[in-house]
C-alpha atoms as a PDB file:
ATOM      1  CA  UNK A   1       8.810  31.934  31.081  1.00  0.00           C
ATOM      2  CA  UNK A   2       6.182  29.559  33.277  1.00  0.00           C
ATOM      3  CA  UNK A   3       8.024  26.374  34.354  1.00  0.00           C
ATOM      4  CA  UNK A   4       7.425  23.046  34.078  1.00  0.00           C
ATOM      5  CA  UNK A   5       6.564  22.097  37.871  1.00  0.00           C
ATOM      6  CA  UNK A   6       3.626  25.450  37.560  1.00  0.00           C
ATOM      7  CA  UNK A   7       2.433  24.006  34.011  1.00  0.00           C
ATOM      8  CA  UNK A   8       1.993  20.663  35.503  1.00  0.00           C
ATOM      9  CA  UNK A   9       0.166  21.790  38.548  1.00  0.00           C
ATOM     10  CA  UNK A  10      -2.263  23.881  36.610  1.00  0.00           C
ATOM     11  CA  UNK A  11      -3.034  20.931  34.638  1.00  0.00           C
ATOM     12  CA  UNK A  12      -3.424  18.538  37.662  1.00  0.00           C
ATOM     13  CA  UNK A  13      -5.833  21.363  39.396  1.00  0.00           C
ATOM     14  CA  UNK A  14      -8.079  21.546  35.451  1.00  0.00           C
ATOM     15  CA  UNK A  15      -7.693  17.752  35.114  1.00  0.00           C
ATOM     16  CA  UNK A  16      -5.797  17.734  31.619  1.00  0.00           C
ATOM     17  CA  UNK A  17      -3.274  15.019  30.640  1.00  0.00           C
ATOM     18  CA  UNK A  18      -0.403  16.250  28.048  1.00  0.00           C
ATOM     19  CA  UNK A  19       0.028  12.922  26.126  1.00  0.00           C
ATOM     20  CA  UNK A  20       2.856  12.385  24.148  1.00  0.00           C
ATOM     21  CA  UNK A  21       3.494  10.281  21.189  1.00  0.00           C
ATOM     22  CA  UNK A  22       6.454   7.536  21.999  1.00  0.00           C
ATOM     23  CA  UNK A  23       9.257   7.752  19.623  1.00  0.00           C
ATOM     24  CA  UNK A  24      10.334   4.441  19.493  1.00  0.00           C
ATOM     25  CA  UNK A  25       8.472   2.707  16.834  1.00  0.00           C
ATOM     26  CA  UNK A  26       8.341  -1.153  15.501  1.00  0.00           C
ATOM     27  CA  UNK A  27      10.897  -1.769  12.749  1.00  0.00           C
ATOM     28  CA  UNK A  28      10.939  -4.839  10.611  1.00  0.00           C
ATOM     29  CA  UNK A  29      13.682  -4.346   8.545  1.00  0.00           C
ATOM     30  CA  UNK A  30      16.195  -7.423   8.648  1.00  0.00           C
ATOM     31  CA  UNK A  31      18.652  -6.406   5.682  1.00  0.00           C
ATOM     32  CA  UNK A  32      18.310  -6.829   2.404  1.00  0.00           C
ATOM     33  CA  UNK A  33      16.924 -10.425   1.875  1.00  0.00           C
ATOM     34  CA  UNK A  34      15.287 -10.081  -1.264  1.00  0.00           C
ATOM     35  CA  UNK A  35      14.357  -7.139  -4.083  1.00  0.00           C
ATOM     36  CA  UNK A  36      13.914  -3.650  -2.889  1.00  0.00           C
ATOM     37  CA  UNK A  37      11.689  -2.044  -4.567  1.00  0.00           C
ATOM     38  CA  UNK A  38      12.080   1.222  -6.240  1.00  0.00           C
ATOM     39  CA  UNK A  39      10.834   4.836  -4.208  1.00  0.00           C
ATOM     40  CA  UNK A  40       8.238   4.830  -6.687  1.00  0.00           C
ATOM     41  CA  UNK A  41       5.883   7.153  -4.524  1.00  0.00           C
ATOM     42  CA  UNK A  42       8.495   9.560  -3.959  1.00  0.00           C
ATOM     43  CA  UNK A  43       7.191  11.608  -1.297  1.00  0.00           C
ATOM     44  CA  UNK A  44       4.003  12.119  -3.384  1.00  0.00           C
ATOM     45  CA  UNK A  45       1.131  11.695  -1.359  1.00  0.00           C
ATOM     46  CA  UNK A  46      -1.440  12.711  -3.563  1.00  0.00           C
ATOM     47  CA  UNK A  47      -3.967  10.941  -5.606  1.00  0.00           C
ATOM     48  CA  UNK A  48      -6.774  12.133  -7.744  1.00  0.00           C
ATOM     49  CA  UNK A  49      -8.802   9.164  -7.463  1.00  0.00           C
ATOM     50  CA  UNK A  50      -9.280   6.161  -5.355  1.00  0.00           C
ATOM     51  CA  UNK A  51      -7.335   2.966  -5.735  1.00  0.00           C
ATOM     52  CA  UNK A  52      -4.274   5.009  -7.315  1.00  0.00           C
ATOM     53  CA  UNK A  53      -2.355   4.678  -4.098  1.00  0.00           C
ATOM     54  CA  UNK A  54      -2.231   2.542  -0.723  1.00  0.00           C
ATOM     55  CA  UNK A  55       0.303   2.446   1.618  1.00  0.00           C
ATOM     56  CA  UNK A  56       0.851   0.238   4.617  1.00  0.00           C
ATOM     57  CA  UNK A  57       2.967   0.075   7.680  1.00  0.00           C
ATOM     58  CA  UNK A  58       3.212  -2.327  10.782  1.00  0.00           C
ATOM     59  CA  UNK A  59       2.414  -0.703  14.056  1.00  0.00           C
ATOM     60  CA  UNK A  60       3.158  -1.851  17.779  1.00  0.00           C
ATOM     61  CA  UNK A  61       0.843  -1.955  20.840  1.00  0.00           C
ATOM     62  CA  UNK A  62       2.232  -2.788  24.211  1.00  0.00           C
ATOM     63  CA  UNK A  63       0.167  -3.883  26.901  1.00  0.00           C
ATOM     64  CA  UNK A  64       2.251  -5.606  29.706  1.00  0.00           C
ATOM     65  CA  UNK A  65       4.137  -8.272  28.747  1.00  0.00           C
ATOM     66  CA  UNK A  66       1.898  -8.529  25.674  1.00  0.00           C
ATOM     67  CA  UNK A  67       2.555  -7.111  22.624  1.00  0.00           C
ATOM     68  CA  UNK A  68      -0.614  -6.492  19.489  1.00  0.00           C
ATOM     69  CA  UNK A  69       0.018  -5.194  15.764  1.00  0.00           C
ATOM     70  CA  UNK A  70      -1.397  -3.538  13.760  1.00  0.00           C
ATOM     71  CA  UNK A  71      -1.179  -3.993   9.280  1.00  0.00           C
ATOM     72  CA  UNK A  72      -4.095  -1.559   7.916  1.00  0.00           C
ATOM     73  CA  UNK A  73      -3.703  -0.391   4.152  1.00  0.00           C
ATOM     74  CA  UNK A  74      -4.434   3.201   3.051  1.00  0.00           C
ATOM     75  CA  UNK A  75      -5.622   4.610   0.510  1.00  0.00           C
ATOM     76  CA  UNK A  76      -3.903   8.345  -0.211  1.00  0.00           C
ATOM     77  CA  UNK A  77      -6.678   9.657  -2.268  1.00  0.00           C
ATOM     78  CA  UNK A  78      -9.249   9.947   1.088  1.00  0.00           C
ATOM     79  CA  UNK A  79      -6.941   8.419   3.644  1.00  0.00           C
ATOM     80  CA  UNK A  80      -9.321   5.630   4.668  1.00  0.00           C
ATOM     81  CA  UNK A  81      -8.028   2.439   6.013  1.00  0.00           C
ATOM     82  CA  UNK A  82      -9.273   0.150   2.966  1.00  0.00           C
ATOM     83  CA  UNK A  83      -8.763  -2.915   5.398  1.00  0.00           C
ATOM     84  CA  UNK A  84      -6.453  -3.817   8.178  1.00  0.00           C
ATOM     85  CA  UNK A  85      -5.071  -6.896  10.373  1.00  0.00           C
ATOM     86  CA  UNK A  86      -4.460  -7.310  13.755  1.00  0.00           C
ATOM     87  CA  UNK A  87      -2.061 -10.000  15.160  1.00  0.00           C
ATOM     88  CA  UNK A  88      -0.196 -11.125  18.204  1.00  0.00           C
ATOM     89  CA  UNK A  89       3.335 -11.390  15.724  1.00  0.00           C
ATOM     90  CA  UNK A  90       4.010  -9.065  13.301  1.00  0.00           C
ATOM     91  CA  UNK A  91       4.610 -11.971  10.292  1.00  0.00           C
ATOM     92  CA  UNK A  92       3.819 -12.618   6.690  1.00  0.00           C
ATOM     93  CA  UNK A  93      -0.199 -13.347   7.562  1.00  0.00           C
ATOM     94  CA  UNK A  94      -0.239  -9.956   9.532  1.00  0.00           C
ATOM     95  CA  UNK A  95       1.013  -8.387   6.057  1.00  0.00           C
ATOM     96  CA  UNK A  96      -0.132 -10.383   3.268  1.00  0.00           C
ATOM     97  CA  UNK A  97      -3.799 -10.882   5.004  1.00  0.00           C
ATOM     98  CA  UNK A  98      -4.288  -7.266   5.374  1.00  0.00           C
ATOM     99  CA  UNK A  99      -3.217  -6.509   1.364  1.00  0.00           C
ATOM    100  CA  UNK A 100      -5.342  -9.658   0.271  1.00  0.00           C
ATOM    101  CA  UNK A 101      -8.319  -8.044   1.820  1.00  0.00           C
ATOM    102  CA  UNK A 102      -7.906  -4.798   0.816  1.00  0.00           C
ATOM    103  CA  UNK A 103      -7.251  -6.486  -3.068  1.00  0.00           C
ATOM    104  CA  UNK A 104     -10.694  -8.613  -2.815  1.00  0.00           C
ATOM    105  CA  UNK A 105     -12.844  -5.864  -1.677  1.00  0.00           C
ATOM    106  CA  UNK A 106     -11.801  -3.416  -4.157  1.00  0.00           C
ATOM    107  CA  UNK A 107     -10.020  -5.384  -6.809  1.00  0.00           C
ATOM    108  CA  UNK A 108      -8.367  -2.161  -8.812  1.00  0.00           C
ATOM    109  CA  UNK A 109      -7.748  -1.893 -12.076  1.00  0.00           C
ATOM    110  CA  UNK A 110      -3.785  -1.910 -13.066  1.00  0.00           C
ATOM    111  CA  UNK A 111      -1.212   0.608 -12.432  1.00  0.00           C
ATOM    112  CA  UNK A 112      -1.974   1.260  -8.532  1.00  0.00           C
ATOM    113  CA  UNK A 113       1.270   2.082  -6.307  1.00  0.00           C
ATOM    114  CA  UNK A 114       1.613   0.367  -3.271  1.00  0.00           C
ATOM    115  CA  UNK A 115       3.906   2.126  -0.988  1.00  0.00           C
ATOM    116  CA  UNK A 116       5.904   0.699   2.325  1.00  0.00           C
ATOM    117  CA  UNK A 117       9.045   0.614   3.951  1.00  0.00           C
ATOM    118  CA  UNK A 118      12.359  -2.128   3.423  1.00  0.00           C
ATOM    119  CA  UNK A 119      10.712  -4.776   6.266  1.00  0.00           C
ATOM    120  CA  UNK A 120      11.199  -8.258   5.498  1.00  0.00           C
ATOM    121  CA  UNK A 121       7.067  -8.964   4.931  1.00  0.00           C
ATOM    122  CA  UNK A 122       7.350  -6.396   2.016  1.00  0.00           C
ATOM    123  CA  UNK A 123      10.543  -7.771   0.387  1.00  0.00           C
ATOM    124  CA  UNK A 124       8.971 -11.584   0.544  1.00  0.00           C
ATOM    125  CA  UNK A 125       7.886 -13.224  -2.163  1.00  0.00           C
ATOM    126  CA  UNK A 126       4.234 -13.581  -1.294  1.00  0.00           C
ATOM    127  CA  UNK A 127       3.609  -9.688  -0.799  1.00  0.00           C
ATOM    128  CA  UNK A 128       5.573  -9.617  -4.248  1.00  0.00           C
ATOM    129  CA  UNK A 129       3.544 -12.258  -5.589  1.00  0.00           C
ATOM    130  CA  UNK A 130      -0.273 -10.727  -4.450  1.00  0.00           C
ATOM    131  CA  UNK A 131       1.020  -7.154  -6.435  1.00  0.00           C
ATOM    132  CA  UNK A 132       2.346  -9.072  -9.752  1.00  0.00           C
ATOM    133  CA  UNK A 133      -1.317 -10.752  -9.642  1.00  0.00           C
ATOM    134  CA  UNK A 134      -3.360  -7.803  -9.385  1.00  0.00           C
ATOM    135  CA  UNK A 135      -0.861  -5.751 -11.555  1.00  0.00           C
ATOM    136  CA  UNK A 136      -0.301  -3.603  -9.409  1.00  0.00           C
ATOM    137  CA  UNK A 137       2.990  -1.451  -8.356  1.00  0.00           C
ATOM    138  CA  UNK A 138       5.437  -1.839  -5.238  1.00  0.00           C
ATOM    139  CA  UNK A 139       7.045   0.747  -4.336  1.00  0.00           C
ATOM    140  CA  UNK A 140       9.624   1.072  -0.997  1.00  0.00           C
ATOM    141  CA  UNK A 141      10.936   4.060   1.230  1.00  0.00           C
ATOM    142  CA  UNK A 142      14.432   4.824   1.552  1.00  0.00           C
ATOM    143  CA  UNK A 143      16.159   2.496   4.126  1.00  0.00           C
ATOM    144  CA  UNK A 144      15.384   3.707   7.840  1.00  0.00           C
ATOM    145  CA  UNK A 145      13.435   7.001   6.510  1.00  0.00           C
ATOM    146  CA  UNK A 146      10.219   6.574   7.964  1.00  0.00           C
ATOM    147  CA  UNK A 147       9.403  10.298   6.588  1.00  0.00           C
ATOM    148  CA  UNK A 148       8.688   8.121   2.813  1.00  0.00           C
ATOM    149  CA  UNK A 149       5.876   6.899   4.467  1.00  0.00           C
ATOM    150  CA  UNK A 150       4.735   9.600   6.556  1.00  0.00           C
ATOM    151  CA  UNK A 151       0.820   9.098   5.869  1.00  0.00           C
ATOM    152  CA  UNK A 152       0.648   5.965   7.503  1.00  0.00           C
ATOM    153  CA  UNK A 153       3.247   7.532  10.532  1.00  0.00           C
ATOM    154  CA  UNK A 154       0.341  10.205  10.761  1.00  0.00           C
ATOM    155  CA  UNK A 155      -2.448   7.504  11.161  1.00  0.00           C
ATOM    156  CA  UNK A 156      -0.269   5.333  13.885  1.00  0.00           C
ATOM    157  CA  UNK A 157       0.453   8.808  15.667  1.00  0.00           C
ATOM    158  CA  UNK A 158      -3.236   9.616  15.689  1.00  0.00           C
ATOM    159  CA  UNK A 159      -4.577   6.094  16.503  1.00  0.00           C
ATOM    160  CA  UNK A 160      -2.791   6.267  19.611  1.00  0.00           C
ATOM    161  CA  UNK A 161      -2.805   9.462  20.560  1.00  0.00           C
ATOM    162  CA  UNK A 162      -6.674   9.571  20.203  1.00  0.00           C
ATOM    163  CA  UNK A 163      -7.308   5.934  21.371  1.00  0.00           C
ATOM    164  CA  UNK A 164      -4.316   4.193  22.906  1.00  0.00           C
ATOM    165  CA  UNK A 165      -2.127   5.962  25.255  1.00  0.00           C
ATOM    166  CA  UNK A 166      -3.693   7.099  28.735  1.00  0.00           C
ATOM    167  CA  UNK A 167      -6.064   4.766  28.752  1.00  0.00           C
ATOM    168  CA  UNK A 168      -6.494   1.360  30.631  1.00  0.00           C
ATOM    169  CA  UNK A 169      -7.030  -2.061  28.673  1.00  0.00           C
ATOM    170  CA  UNK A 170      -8.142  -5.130  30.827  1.00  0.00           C
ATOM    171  CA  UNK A 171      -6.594  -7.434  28.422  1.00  0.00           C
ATOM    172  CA  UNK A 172      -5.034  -7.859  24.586  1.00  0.00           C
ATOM    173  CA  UNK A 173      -8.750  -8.730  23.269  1.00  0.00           C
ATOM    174  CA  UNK A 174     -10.185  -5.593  25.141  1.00  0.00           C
ATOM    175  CA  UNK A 175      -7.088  -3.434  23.322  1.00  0.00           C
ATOM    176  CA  UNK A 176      -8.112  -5.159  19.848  1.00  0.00           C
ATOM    177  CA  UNK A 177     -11.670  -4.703  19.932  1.00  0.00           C
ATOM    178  CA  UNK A 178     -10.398  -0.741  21.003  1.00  0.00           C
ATOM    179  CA  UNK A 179      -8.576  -0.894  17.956  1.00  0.00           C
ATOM    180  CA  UNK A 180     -11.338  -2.204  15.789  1.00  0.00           C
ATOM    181  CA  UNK A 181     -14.095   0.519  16.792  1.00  0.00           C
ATOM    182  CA  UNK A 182     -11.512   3.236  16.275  1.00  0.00           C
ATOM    183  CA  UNK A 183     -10.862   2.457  12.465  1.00  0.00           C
ATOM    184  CA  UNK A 184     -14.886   1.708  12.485  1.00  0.00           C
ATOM    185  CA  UNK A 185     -14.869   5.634  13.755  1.00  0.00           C
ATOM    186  CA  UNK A 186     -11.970   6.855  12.421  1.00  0.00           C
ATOM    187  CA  UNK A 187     -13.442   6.104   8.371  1.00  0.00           C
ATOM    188  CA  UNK A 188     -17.089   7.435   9.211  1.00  0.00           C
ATOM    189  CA  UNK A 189     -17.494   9.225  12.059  1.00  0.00           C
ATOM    190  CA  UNK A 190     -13.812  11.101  11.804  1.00  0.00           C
ATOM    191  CA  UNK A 191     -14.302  14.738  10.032  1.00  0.00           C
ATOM    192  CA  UNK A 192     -11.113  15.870   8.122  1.00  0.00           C
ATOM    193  CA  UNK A 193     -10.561  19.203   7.109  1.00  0.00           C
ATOM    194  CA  UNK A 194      -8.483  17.747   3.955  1.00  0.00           C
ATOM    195  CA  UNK A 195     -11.265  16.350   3.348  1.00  0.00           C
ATOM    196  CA  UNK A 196     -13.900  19.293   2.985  1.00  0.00           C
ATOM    197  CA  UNK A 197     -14.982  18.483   6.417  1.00  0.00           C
ATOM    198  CA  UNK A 198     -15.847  15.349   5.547  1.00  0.00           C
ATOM    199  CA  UNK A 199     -15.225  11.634   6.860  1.00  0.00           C
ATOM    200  CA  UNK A 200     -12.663   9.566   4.760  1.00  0.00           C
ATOM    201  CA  UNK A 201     -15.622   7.128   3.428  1.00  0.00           C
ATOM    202  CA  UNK A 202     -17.887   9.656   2.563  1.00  0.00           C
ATOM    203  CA  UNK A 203     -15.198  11.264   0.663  1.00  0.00           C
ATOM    204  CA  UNK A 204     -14.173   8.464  -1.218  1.00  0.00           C
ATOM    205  CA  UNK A 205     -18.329   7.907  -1.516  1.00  0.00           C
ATOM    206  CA  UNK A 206     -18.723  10.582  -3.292  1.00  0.00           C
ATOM    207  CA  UNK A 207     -15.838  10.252  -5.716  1.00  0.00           C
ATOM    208  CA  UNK A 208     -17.109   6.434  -6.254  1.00  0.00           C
ATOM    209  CA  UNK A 209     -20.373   7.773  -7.335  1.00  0.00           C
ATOM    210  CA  UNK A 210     -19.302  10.842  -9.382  1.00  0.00           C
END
């Protein structure tokens, strides 16, 4: 077996960096202050078409003393990000301006899931209130099981694996506009073998057009 100190000075002598996603991740749950939706997604992270199912998470960027999050909505039919926010507080605009934008630009028919976890934005009545308009379905992991959600775990762990950590930010706007080019990249310029080696938008293109 090699050991650790030889693996790490091969990799100093070649120049490679092992970088390795954090564990700790943001949680917004408070308790149960309002409804909890049903697990109406169920681990069932496929869809057939667009617009059938989104699901959103909060993530957390720390730079400093400064903290940035991140509230993008994704569709599971081509795993684009349909439209995201990012905030210095992780509150109800973070959330509900993320979902209002996604809603607008698409405006889906009735009958689409939306999927997150038990955090207090998603239990409010203004989240609530944006679905019931658009008649559209809210559906909520399993208390602390992050694995209900695990599409939008998978896009956090490869936004900052491919963008975030071991690299150096000059400030919070430098680390947002980061953020922004990477989704820009990440829905065209991203190939995904799911996808027939295709990016997420011209996947979801294609199926538009069809």
């Amino acid at each position: 077996m090699v050991s650790r100190k030889l693996v790490a000075k091969l990799m100093k002598r070649e120049g490679l960096t092992c970088l390795v996603r954090q564990k700790k991740r943001y949680n917004s749950y408070r308790g149960t202050l309002s409804t909890i939706a049903p697990n109406v997604l169920a681990r069932d992270f496929t869809a057939t078409s667009p617009n059938q199912k989104w699901v959103s998470d909060i993530t957390e960027f720390r730079l400093g003393s400064s903290k940035i999050y991140l509230s993008p909505i994704i569709d599971l039919f081509d795993h684009s990000v349909v439209s995201y926010t990012v905030g210095k507080s992780a509150n109800l605009e973070l959330t509900n301006t993320s979902l209002r934008k996604a809603l607008n630009k698409v405006k889906p028919g009735p009958g689409l899931v939306v999927h997150t976890d038990q955090g207090f934005q998603y239990q409010h009545h203004s989240w609530r209130k944006q679905l019931s308009r658009s008649h559209a379905v809210q559906s909520m992991s399993r208390k602390a099981n992050c694995y209900d959600n695990a599409v939008a775990e998978n896009f956090f762990g490869h936004l900052k694996s491919e963008m975030f950590y071991n690299n150096t930010f000059t400030s919070t706007e430098h680390l947002v506009n980061q953020i922004k080019a990477y989704i820009h990249w990440y829905n065209n310029k991203r190939i995904q073998e799911r996808l027939e080696g295709v990016t997420p938008n011209e996947y979801r293109n294609h199926a538009l057009a069809a």
